[in-house]
N, C-alpha and C. Protein backbone atom coordinates (compact mmCIF):
# COMPACT_ATOMS: atom_id res chain seq x y z
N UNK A 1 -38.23 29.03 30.32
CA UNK A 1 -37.97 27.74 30.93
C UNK A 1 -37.20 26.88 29.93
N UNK A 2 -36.03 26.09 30.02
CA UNK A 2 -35.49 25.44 29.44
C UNK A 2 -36.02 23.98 29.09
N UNK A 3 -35.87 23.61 28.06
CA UNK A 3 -36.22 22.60 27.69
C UNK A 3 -35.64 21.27 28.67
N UNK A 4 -36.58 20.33 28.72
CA UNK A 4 -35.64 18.83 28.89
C UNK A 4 -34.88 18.34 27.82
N UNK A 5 -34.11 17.72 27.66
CA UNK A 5 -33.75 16.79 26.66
C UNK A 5 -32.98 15.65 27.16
N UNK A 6 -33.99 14.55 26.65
CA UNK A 6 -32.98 13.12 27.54
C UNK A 6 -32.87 12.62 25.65
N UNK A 7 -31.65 11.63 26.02
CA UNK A 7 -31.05 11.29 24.67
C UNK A 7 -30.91 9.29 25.29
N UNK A 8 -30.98 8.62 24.22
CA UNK A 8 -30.74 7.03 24.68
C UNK A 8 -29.67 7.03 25.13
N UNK A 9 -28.45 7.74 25.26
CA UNK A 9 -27.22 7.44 25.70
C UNK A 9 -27.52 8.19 27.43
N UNK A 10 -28.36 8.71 27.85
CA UNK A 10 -28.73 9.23 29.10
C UNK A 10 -29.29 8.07 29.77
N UNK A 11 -30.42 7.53 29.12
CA UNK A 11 -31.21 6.52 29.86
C UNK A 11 -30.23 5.35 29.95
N UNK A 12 -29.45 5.19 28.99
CA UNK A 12 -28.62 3.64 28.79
C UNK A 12 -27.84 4.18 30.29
N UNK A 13 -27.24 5.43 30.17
CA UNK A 13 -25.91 5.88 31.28
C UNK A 13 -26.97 5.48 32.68
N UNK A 14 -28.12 6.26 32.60
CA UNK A 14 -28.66 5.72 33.86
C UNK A 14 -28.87 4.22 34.64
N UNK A 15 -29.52 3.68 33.29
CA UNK A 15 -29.28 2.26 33.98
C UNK A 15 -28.32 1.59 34.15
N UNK A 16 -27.01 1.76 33.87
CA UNK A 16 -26.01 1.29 34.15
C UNK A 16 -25.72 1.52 35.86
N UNK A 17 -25.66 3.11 35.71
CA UNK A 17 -25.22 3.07 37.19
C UNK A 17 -26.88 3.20 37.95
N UNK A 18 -27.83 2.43 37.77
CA UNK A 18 -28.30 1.70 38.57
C UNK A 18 -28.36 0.94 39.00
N UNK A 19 -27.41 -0.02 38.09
CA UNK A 19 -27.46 -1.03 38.17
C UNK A 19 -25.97 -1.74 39.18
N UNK A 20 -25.04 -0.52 38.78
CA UNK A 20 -24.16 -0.51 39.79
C UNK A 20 -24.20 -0.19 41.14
N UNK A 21 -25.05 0.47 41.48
CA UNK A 21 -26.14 1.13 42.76
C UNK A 21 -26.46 -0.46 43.89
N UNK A 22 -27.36 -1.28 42.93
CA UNK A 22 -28.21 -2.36 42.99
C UNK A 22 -26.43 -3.48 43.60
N UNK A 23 -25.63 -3.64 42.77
CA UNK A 23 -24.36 -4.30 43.09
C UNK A 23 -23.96 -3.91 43.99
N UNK A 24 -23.75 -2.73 44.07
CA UNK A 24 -23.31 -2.18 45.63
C UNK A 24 -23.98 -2.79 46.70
N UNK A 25 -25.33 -2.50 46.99
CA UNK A 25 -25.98 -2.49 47.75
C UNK A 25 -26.18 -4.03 48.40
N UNK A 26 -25.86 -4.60 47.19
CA UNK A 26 -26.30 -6.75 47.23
C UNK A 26 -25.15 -6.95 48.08
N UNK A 27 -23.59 -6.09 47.75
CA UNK A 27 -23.00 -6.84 48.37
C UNK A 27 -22.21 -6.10 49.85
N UNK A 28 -23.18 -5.26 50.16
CA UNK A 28 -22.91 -4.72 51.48
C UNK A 28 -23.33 -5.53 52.62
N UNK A 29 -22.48 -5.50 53.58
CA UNK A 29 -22.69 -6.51 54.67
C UNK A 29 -23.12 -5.62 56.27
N UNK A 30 -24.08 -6.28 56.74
CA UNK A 30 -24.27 -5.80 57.78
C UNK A 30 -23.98 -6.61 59.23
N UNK A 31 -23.55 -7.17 59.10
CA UNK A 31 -22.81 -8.22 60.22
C UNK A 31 -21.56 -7.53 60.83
N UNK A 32 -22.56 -7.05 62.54
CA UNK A 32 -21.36 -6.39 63.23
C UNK A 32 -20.81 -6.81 64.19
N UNK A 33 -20.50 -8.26 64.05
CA UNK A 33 -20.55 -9.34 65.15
C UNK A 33 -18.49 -9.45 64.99
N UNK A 34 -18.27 -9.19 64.15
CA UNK A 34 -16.84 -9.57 63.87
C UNK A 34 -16.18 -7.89 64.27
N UNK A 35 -16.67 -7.20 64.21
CA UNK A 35 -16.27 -5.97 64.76
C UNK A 35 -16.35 -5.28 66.12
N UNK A 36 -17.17 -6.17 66.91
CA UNK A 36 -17.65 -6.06 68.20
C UNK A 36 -16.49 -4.86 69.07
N UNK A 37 -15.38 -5.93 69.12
CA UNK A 37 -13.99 -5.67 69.94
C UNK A 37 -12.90 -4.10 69.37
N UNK A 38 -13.58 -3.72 68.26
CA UNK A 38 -13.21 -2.76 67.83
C UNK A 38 -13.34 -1.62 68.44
N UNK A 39 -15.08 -1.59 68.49
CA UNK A 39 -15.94 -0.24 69.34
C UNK A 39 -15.34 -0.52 70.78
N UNK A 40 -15.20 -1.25 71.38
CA UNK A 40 -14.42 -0.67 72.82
C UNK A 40 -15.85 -1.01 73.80
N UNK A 41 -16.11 0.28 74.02
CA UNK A 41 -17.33 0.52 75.26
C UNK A 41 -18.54 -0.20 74.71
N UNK A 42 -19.22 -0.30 75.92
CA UNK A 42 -20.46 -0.96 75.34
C UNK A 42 -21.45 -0.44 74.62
N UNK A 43 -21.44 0.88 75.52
CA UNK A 43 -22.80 1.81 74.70
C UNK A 43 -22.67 1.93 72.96
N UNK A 44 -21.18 1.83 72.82
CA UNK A 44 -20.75 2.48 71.26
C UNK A 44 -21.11 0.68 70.86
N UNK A 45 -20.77 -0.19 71.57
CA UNK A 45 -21.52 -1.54 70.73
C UNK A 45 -23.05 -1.54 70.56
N UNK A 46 -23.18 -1.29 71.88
CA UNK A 46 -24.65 -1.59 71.12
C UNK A 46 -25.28 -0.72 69.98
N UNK A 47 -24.98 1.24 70.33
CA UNK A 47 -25.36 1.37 69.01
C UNK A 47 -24.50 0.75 67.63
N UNK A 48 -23.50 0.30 67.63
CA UNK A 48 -23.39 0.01 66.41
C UNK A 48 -24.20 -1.57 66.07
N UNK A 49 -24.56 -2.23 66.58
CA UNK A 49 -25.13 -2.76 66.62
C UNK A 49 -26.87 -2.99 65.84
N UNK A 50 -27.30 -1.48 66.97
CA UNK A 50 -28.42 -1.27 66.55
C UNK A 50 -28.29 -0.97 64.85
N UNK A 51 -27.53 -0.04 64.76
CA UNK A 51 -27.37 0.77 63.33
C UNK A 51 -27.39 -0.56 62.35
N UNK A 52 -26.26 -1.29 62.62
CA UNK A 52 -26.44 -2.56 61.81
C UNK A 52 -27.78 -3.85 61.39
N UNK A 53 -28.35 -3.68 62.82
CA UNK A 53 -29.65 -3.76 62.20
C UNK A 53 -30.71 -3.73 61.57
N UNK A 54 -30.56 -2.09 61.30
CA UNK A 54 -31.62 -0.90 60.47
C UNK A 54 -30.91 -0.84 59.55
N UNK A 55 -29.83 -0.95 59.23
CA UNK A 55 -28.96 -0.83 58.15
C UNK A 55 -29.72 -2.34 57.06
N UNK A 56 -29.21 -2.65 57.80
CA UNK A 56 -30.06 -4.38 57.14
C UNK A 56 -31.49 -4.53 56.56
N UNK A 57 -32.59 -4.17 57.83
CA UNK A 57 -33.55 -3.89 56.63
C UNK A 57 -34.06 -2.67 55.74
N UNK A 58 -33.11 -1.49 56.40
CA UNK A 58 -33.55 -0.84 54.98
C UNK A 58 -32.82 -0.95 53.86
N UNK A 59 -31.53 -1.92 54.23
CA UNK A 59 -30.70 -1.92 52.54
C UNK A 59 -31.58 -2.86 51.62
N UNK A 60 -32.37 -3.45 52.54
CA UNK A 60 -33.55 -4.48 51.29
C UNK A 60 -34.31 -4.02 50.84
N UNK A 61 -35.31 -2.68 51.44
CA UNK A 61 -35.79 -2.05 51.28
C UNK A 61 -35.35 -0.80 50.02
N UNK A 62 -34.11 -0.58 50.04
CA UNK A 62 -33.75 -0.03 49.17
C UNK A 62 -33.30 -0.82 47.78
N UNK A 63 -32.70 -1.79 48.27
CA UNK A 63 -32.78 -3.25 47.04
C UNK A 63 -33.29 -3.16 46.36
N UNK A 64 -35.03 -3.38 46.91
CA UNK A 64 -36.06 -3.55 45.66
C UNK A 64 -36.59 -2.60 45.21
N UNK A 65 -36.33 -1.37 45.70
CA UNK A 65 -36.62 0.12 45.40
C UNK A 65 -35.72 0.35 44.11
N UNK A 66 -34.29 -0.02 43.98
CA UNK A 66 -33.21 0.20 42.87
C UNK A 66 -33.61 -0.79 41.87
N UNK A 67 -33.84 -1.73 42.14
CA UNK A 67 -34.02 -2.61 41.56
C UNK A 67 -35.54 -2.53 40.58
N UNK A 68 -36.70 -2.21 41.06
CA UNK A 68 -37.46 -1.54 40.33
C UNK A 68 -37.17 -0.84 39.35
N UNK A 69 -36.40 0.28 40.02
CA UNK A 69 -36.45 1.77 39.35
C UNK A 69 -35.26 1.14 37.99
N UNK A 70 -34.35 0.29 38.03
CA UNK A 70 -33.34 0.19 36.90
C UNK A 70 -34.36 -1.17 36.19
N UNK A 71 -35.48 -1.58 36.46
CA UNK A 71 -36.14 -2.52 35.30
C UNK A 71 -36.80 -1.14 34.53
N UNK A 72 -37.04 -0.55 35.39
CA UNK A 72 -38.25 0.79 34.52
C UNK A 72 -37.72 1.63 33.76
N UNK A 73 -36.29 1.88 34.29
CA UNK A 73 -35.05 2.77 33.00
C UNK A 73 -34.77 1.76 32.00
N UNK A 74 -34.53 0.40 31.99
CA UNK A 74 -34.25 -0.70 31.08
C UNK A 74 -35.69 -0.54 30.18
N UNK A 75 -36.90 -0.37 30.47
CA UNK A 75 -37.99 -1.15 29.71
C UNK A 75 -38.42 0.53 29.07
N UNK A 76 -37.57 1.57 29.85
CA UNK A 76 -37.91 3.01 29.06
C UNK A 76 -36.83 2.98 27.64
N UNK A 77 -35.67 2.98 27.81
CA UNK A 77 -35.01 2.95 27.19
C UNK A 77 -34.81 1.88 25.78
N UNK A 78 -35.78 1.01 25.68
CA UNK A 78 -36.27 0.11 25.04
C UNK A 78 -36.97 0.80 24.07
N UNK A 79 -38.43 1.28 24.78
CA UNK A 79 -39.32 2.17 24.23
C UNK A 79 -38.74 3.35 23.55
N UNK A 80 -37.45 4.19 24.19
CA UNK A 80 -36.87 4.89 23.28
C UNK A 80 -36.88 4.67 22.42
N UNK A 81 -35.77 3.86 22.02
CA UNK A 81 -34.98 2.87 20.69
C UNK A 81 -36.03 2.44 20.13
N UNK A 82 -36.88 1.72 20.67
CA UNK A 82 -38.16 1.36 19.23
C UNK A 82 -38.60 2.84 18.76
N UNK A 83 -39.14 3.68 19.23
CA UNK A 83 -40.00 4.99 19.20
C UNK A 83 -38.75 6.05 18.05
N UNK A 84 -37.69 5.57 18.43
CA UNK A 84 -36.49 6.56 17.33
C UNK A 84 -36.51 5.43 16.18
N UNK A 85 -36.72 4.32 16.11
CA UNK A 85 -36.46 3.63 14.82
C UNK A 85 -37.50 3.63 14.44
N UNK A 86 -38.74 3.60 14.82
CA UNK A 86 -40.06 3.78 14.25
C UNK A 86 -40.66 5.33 13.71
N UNK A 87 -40.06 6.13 14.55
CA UNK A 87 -39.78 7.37 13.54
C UNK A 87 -38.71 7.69 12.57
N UNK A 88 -37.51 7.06 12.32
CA UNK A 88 -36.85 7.00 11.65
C UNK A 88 -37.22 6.16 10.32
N UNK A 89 -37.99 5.09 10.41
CA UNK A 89 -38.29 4.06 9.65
C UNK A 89 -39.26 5.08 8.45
N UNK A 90 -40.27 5.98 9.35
CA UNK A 90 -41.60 6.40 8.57
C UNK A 90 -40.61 8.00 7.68
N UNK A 91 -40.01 8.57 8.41
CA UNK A 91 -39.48 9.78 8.25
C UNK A 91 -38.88 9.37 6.40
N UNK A 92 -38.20 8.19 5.90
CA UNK A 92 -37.44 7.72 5.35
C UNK A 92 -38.49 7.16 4.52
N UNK A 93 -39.36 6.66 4.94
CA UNK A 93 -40.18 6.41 3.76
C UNK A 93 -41.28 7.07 3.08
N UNK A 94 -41.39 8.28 3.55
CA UNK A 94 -42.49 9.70 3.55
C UNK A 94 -41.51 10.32 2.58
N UNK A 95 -40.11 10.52 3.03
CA UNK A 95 -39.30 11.31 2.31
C UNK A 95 -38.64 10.47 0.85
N UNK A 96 -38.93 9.18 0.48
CA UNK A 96 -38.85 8.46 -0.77
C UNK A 96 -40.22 8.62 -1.22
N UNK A 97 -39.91 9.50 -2.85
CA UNK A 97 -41.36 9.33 -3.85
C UNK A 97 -41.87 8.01 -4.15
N UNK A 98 -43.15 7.83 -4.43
CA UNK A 98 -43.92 6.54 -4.49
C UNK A 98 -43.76 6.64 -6.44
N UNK A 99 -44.26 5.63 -6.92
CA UNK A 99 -44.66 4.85 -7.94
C UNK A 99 -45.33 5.97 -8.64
N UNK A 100 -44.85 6.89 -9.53
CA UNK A 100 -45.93 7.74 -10.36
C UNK A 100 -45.88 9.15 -9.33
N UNK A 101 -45.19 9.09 -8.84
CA UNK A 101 -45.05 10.18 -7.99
C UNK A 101 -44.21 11.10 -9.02
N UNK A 102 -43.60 12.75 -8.42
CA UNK A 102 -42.99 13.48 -9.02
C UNK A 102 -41.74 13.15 -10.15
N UNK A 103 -41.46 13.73 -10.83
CA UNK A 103 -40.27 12.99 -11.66
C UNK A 103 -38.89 13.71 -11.33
């Protein structure tokens, strides 16, 4: 079985384009009132219609779903970066001799 390996430049890449995800999504419009005359027949209005509806509340639904998920890659990726400088910090000072230590 192969290993995982996530690196801070993975989690940073992720939240970015979550965050571009989240932009997308804010500024999608579901207003199919200006397009009415396009669809032609009625049946094809009303479903588009309908669709535009459901479109609407699940893009909020998905909103705060992205929107979650890119605070939780932001507040992981945090924890990375402390967790690599806090092992970096000890690694560096384990590996410098102390006071009376070896010569």
């Amino acid at each position: 079985m192969a290993d995982l390996i996530i690196t801070r430049a993975v989690l940073e890449d992720s939240a970015t384009k979550l965050q571009h995800i989240s932009d997308e999504l804010e500024h999608q419009k579901s207003d199919d009132r200006a397009l009415t005359e396009v669809y032609g027949q009625h049946d094809v209005q009303k479903a588009m219609h309908d669709f535009s509806g459901d479109w609407k509340i699940h893009r909020n639904k998905m909103k705060g779903a992205v929107k979650d998920l890119h605070e939780k890659m932001q507040k992981a990726t945090e924890h990375f970066t402390d967790l690599e400088h806090d092992l970096t910090e000890k690694l560096t000072t384990e590996s410098q001799p102390t006071d009376g230590g070896a010569a």
